[in-house]
C-alpha atoms as a PDB file:
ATOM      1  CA  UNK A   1       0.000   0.000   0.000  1.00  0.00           C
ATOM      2  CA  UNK A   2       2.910   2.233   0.947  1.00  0.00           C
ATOM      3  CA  UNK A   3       4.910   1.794  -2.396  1.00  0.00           C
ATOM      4  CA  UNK A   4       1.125   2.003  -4.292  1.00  0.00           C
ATOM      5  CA  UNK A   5       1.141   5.835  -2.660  1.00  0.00           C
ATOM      6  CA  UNK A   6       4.217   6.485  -3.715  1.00  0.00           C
ATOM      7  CA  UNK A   7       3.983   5.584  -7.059  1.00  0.00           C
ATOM      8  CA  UNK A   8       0.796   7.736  -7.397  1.00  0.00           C
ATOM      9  CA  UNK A   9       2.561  10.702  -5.477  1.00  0.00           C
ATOM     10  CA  UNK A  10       4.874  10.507  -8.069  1.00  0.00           C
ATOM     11  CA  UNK A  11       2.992  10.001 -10.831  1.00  0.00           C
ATOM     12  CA  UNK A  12       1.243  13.270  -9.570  1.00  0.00           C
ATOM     13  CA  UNK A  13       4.081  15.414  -9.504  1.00  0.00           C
ATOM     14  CA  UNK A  14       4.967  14.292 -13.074  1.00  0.00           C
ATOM     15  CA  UNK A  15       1.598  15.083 -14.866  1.00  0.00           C
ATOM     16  CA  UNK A  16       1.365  18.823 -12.686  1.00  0.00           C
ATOM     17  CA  UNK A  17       4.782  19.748 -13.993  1.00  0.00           C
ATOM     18  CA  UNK A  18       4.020  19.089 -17.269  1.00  0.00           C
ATOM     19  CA  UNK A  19       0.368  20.577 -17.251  1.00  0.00           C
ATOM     20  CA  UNK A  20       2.314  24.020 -16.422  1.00  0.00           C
ATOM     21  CA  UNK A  21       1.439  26.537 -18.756  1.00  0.00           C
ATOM     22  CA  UNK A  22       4.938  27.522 -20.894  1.00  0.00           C
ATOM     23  CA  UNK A  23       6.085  31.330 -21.619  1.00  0.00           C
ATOM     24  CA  UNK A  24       6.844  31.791 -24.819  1.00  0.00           C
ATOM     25  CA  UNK A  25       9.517  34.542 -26.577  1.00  0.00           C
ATOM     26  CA  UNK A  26       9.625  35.873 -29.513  1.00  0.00           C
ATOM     27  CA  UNK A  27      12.899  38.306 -29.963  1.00  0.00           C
ATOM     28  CA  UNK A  28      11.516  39.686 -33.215  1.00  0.00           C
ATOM     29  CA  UNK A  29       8.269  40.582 -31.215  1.00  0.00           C
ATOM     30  CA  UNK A  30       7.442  43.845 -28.769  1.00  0.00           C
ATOM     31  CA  UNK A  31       4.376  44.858 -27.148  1.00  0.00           C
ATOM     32  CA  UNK A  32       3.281  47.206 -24.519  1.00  0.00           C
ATOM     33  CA  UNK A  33       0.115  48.442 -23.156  1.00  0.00           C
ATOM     34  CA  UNK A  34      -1.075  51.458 -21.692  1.00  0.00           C
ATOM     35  CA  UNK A  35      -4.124  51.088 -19.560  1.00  0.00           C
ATOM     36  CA  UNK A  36      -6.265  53.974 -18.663  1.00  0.00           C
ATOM     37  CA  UNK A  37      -8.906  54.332 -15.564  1.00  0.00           C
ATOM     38  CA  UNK A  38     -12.343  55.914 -17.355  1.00  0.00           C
ATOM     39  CA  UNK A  39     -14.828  55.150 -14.591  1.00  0.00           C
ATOM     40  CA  UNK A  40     -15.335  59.182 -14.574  1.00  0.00           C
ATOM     41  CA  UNK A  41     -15.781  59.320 -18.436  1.00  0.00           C
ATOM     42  CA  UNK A  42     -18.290  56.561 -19.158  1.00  0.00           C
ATOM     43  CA  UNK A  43     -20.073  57.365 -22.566  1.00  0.00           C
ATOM     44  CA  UNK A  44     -18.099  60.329 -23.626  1.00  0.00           C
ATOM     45  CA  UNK A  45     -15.834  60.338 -26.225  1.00  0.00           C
ATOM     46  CA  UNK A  46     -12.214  60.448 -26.503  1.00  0.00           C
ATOM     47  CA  UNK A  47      -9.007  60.826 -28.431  1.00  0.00           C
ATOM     48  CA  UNK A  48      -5.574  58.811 -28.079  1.00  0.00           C
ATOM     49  CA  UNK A  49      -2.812  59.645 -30.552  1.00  0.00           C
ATOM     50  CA  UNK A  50       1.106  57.961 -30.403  1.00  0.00           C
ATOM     51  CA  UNK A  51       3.718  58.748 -32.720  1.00  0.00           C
ATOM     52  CA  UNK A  52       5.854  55.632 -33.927  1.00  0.00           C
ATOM     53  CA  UNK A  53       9.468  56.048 -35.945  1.00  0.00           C
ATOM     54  CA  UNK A  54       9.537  52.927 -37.686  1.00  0.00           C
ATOM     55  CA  UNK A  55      12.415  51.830 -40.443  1.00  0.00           C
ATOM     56  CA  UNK A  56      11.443  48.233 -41.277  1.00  0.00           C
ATOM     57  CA  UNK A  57      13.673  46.308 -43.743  1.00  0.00           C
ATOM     58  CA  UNK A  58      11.140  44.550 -45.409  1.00  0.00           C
ATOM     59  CA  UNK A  59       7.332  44.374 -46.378  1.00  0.00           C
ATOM     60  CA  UNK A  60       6.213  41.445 -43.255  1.00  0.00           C
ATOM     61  CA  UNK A  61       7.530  43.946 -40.215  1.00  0.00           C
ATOM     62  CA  UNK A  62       4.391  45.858 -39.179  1.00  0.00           C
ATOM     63  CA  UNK A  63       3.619  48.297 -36.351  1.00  0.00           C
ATOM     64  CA  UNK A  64       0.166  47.691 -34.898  1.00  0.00           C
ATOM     65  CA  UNK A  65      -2.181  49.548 -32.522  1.00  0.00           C
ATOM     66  CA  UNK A  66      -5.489  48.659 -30.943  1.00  0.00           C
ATOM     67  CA  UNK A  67      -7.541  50.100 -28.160  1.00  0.00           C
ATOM     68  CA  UNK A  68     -10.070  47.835 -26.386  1.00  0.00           C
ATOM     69  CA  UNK A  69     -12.999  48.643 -23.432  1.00  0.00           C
ATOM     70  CA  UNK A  70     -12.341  46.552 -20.313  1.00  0.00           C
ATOM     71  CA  UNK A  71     -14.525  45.842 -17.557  1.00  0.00           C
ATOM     72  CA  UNK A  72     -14.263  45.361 -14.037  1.00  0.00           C
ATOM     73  CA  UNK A  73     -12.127  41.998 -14.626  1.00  0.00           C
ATOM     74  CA  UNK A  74      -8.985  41.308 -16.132  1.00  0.00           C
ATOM     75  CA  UNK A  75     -10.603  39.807 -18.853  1.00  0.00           C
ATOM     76  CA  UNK A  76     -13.669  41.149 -19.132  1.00  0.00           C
ATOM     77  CA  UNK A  77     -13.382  42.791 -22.594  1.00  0.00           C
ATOM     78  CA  UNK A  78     -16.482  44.850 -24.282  1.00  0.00           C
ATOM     79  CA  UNK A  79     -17.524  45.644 -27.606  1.00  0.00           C
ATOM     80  CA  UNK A  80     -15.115  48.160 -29.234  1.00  0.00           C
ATOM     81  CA  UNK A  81     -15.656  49.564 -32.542  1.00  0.00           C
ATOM     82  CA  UNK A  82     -13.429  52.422 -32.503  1.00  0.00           C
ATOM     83  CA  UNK A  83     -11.822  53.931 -35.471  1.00  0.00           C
ATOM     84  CA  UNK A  84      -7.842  54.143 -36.190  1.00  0.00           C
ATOM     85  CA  UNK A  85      -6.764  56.740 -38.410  1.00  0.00           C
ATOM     86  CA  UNK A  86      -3.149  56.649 -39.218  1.00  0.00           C
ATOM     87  CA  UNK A  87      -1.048  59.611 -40.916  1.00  0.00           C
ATOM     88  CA  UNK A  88       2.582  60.657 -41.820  1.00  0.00           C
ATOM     89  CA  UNK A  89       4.687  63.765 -40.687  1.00  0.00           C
ATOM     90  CA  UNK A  90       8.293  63.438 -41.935  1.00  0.00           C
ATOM     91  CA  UNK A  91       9.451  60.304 -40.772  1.00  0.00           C
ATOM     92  CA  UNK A  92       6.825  59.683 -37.968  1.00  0.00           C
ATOM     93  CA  UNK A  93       3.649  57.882 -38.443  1.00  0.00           C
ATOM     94  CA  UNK A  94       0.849  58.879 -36.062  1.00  0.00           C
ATOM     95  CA  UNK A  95      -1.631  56.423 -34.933  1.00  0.00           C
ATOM     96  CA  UNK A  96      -4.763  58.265 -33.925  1.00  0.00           C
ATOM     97  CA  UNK A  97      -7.483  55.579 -31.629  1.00  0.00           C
ATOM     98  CA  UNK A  98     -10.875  57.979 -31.635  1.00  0.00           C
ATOM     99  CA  UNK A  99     -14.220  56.515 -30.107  1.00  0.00           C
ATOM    100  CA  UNK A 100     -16.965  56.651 -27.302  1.00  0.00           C
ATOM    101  CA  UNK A 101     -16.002  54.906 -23.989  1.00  0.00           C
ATOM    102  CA  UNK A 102     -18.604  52.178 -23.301  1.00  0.00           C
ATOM    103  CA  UNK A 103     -20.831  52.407 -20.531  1.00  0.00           C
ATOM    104  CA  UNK A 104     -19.658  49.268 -18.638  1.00  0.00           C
ATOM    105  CA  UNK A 105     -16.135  50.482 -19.196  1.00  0.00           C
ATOM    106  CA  UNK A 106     -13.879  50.715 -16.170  1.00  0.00           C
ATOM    107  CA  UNK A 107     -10.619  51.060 -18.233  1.00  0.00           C
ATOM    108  CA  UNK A 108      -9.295  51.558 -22.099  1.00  0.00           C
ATOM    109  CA  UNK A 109      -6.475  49.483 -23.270  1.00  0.00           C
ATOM    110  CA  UNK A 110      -4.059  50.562 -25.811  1.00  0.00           C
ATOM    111  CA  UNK A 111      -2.067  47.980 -27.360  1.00  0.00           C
ATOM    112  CA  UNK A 112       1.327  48.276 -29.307  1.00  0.00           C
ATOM    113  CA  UNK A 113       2.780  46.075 -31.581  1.00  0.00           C
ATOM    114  CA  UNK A 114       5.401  45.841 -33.187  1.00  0.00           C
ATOM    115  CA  UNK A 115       6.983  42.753 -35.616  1.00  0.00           C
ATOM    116  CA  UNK A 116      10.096  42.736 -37.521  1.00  0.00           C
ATOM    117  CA  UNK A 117      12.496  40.427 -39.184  1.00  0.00           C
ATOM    118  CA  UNK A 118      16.011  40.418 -38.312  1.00  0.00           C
END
């Protein structure tokens, strides 16, 4: 019975240590987020603009950005339909996130992305 607990302790261990969920890293890969608090500005609308200097040596690198309502839990994300208009001053692009923050909002998240080839 004693060597039958064993075995099962350590069969156990073995299956939990492999059911661990794995980090993964891509160097070619960056992203960031900037969260905002908007419990004060529920339904009114807003503006978010960032400027990105990008040089990419080929056609597949890309610079992304997306803004998403959140609720009150981590992943408790809404409907977002808001509109990205991008433009060009010298050699900046400017991402420009415009929309209406939902009523069941308690933050915005902006998301960042960039992906190049080496």
């Amino acid at each position: 019975m004693r060597k039958l607990l064993i075995i099962c302790l350590l069969a156990s261990a073995c299956f939990s240590s492999q059911a661990q969920s794995q980090w993964y890293y891509y160097a070619e890969e960056f992203y960031f987020v900037k969260e905002v608090p908007v419990k004060e500005f529920r339904g009114k609308n807003f503006r978010y603009e960032i400027a990105v200097k990008a040089q990419p040596t080929d056609t597949l690198s890309k610079v992304r950005v997306h803004g998403i309502n959140v609720g009150k839990g981590k992943e408790d994300y809404l409907h977002t339909d808001f509109n990205l208009e991008t433009r060009v001053e010298q050699d900046w692009t400017i991402y420009t996130i415009a929309g209406t923050v939902d009523e069941n909002a308690w933050k915005l998240w902006f998301l960042h992305c960039c992906k190049w080839k080496w």
